[in-house]
C-alpha atoms as a PDB file:
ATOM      1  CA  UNK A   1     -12.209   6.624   3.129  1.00  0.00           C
ATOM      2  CA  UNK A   2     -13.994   6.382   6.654  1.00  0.00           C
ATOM      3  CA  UNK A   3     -17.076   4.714   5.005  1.00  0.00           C
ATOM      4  CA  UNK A   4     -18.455   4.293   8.846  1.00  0.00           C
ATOM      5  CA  UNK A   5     -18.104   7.814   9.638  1.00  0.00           C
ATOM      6  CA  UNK A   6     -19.386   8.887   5.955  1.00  0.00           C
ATOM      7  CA  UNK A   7     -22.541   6.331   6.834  1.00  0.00           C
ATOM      8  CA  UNK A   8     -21.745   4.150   3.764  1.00  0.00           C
ATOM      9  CA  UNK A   9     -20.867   1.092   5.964  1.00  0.00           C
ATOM     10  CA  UNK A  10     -21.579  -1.028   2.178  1.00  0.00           C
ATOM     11  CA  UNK A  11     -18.314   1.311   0.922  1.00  0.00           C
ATOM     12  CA  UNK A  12     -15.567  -1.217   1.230  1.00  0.00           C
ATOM     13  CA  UNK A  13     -17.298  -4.144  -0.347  1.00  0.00           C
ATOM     14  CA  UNK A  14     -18.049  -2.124  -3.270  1.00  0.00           C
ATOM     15  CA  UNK A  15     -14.972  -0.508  -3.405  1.00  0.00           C
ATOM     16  CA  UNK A  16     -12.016  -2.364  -3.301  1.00  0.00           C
ATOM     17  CA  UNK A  17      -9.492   0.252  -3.847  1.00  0.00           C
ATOM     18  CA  UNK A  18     -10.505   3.156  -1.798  1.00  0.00           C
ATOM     19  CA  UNK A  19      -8.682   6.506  -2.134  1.00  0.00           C
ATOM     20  CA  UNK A  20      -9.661  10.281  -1.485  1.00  0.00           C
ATOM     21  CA  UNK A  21      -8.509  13.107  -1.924  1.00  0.00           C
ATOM     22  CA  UNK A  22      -7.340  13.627   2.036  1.00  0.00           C
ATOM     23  CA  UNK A  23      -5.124  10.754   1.054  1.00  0.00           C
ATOM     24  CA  UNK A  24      -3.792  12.143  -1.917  1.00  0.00           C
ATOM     25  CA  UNK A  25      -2.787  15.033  -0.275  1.00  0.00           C
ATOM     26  CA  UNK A  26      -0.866  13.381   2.425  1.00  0.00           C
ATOM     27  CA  UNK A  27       1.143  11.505  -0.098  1.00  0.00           C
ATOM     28  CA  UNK A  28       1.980  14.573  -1.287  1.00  0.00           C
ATOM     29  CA  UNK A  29       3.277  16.047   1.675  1.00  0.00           C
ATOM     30  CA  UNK A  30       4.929  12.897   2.327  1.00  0.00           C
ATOM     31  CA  UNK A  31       6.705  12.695  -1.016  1.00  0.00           C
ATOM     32  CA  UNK A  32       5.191   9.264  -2.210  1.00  0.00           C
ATOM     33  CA  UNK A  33       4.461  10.260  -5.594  1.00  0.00           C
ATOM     34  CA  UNK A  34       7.425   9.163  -7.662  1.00  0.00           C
ATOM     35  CA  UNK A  35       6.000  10.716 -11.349  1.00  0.00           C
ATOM     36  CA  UNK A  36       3.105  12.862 -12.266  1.00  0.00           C
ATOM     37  CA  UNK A  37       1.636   9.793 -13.815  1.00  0.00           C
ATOM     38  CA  UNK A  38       1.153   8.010 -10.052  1.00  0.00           C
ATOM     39  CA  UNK A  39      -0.592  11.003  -8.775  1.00  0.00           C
ATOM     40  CA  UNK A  40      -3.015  11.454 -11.555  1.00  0.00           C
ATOM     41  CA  UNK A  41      -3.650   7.707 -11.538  1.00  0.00           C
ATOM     42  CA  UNK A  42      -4.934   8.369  -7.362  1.00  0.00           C
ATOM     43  CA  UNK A  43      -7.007  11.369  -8.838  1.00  0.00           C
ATOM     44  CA  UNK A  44      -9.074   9.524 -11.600  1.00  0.00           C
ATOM     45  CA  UNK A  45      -9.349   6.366  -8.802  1.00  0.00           C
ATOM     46  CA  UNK A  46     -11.195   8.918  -6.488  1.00  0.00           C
ATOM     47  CA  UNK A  47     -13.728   9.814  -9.631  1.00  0.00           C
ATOM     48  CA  UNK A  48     -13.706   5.774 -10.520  1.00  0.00           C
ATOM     49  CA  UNK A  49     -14.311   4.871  -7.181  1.00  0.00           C
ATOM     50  CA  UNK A  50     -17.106   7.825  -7.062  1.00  0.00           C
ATOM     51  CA  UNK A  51     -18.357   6.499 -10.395  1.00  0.00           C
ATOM     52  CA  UNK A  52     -18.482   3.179  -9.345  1.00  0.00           C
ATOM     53  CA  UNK A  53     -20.160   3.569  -5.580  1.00  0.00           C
ATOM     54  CA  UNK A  54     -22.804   5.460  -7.647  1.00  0.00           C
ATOM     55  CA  UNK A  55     -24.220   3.710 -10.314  1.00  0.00           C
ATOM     56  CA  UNK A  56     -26.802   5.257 -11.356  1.00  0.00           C
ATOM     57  CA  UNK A  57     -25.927   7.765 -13.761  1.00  0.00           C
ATOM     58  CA  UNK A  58     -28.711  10.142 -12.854  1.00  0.00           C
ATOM     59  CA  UNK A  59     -27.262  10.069  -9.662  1.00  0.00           C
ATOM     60  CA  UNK A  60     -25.574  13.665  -9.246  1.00  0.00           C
ATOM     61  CA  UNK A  61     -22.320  12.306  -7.996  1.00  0.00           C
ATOM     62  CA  UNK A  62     -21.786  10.091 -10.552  1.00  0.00           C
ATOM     63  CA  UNK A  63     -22.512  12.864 -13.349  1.00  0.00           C
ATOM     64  CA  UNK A  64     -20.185  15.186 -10.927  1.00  0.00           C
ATOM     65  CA  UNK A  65     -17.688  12.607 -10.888  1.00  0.00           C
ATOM     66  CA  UNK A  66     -17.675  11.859 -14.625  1.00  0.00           C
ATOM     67  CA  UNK A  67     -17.510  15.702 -15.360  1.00  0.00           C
ATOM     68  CA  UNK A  68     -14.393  16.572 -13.268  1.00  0.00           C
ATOM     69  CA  UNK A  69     -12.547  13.197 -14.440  1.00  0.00           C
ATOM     70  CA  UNK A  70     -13.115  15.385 -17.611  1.00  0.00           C
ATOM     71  CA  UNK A  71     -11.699  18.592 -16.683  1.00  0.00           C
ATOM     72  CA  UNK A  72      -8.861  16.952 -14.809  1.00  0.00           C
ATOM     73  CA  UNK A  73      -7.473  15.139 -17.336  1.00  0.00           C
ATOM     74  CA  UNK A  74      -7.682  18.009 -19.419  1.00  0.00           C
ATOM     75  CA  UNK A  75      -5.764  19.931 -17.038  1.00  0.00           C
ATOM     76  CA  UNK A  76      -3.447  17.488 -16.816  1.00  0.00           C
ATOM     77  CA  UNK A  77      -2.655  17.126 -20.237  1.00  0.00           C
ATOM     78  CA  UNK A  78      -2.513  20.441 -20.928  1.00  0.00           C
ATOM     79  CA  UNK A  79       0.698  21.213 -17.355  1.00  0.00           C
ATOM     80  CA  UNK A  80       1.962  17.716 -18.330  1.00  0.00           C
ATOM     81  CA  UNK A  81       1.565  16.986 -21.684  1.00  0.00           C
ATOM     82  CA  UNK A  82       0.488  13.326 -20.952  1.00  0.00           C
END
Protein backbone atom coordinates (compact mmCIF):
# COMPACT_ATOMS: atom_id res chain seq x y z
CA UNK A 1 0.00 0.00 0.00
CA UNK A 2 1.57 3.44 -1.19
CA UNK A 3 -0.36 5.31 1.60
CA UNK A 4 1.72 8.60 0.34
CA UNK A 5 0.68 8.27 -3.12
CA UNK A 6 -3.05 7.16 -2.01
CA UNK A 7 -2.85 10.60 0.32
CA UNK A 8 -3.42 8.56 3.53
CA UNK A 9 0.08 9.46 4.91
CA UNK A 10 -1.81 8.26 8.70
CA UNK A 11 -2.10 4.56 6.72
CA UNK A 12 0.85 2.81 8.23
CA UNK A 13 0.32 3.77 11.81
CA UNK A 14 -3.08 2.52 11.65
CA UNK A 15 -2.34 -0.32 9.78
CA UNK A 16 0.24 -2.45 10.78
CA UNK A 17 -0.10 -5.19 8.35
CA UNK A 18 -0.70 -3.63 5.05
CA UNK A 19 -1.64 -5.78 2.03
CA UNK A 20 -3.61 -5.13 -1.34
CA UNK A 21 -4.72 -6.71 -3.74
CA UNK A 22 -1.66 -5.58 -6.33
CA UNK A 23 0.30 -7.55 -3.80
CA UNK A 24 -1.71 -10.47 -3.78
CA UNK A 25 -1.50 -10.79 -7.23
CA UNK A 26 2.19 -10.68 -7.49
CA UNK A 27 2.49 -13.46 -5.02
CA UNK A 28 0.58 -15.22 -7.21
CA UNK A 29 2.55 -14.87 -10.15
CA UNK A 30 5.46 -15.45 -8.08
CA UNK A 31 4.23 -18.72 -6.60
CA UNK A 32 4.33 -17.65 -2.81
CA UNK A 33 1.14 -19.04 -1.88
CA UNK A 34 1.87 -22.46 -0.47
CA UNK A 35 -2.18 -23.52 0.26
CA UNK A 36 -5.43 -21.92 -0.60
CA UNK A 37 -5.72 -21.14 3.04
CA UNK A 38 -2.53 -18.44 2.82
CA UNK A 39 -4.09 -16.71 -0.04
CA UNK A 40 -7.50 -16.29 1.37
CA UNK A 41 -5.95 -15.24 4.67
CA UNK A 42 -4.13 -11.99 2.31
CA UNK A 43 -7.75 -11.49 0.84
CA UNK A 44 -9.80 -11.04 4.14
CA UNK A 45 -6.46 -8.85 5.52
CA UNK A 46 -7.15 -6.41 2.55
CA UNK A 47 -11.09 -6.16 3.77
CA UNK A 48 -9.66 -6.12 7.65
CA UNK A 49 -7.26 -3.67 6.91
CA UNK A 50 -10.15 -1.70 4.83
CA UNK A 51 -12.42 -2.31 7.82
CA UNK A 52 -10.11 -1.17 10.16
CA UNK A 53 -8.64 2.22 8.30
CA UNK A 54 -12.41 3.01 8.17
CA UNK A 55 -14.10 2.96 11.22
CA UNK A 56 -16.96 4.31 10.88
CA UNK A 57 -19.39 1.93 9.75
CA UNK A 58 -21.45 4.40 7.78
CA UNK A 59 -18.47 4.96 6.03
CA UNK A 60 -19.09 3.30 2.44
CA UNK A 61 -15.82 1.48 2.41
CA UNK A 62 -16.16 -0.05 5.45
CA UNK A 63 -19.85 -1.36 4.57
CA UNK A 64 -18.12 -2.28 0.99
CA UNK A 65 -15.47 -3.97 2.72
CA UNK A 66 -17.63 -5.92 5.18
CA UNK A 67 -19.97 -6.98 2.22
CA UNK A 68 -17.32 -8.53 -0.11
CA UNK A 69 -15.43 -10.23 3.01
CA UNK A 70 -18.99 -11.80 2.79
CA UNK A 71 -19.21 -12.90 -0.65
CA UNK A 72 -15.60 -13.99 -0.68
CA UNK A 73 -15.67 -16.27 1.85
CA UNK A 74 -18.64 -17.63 0.45
CA UNK A 75 -16.96 -18.18 -2.70
CA UNK A 76 -14.34 -19.64 -1.14
CA UNK A 77 -16.07 -22.11 0.69
CA UNK A 78 -18.12 -23.06 -1.83
CA UNK A 79 -14.36 -23.86 -4.81
CA UNK A 80 -12.60 -24.96 -1.58
CA UNK A 81 -14.73 -26.37 0.75
CA UNK A 82 -12.97 -24.58 3.71
Amino acid sequence: VDAVALGIPQYHAVIREPMDFSTIRDKIKRGEYATYEALCRDVRLVFHNAVTFNADPTNPVHRDALALADIFDAKFHAVVGA
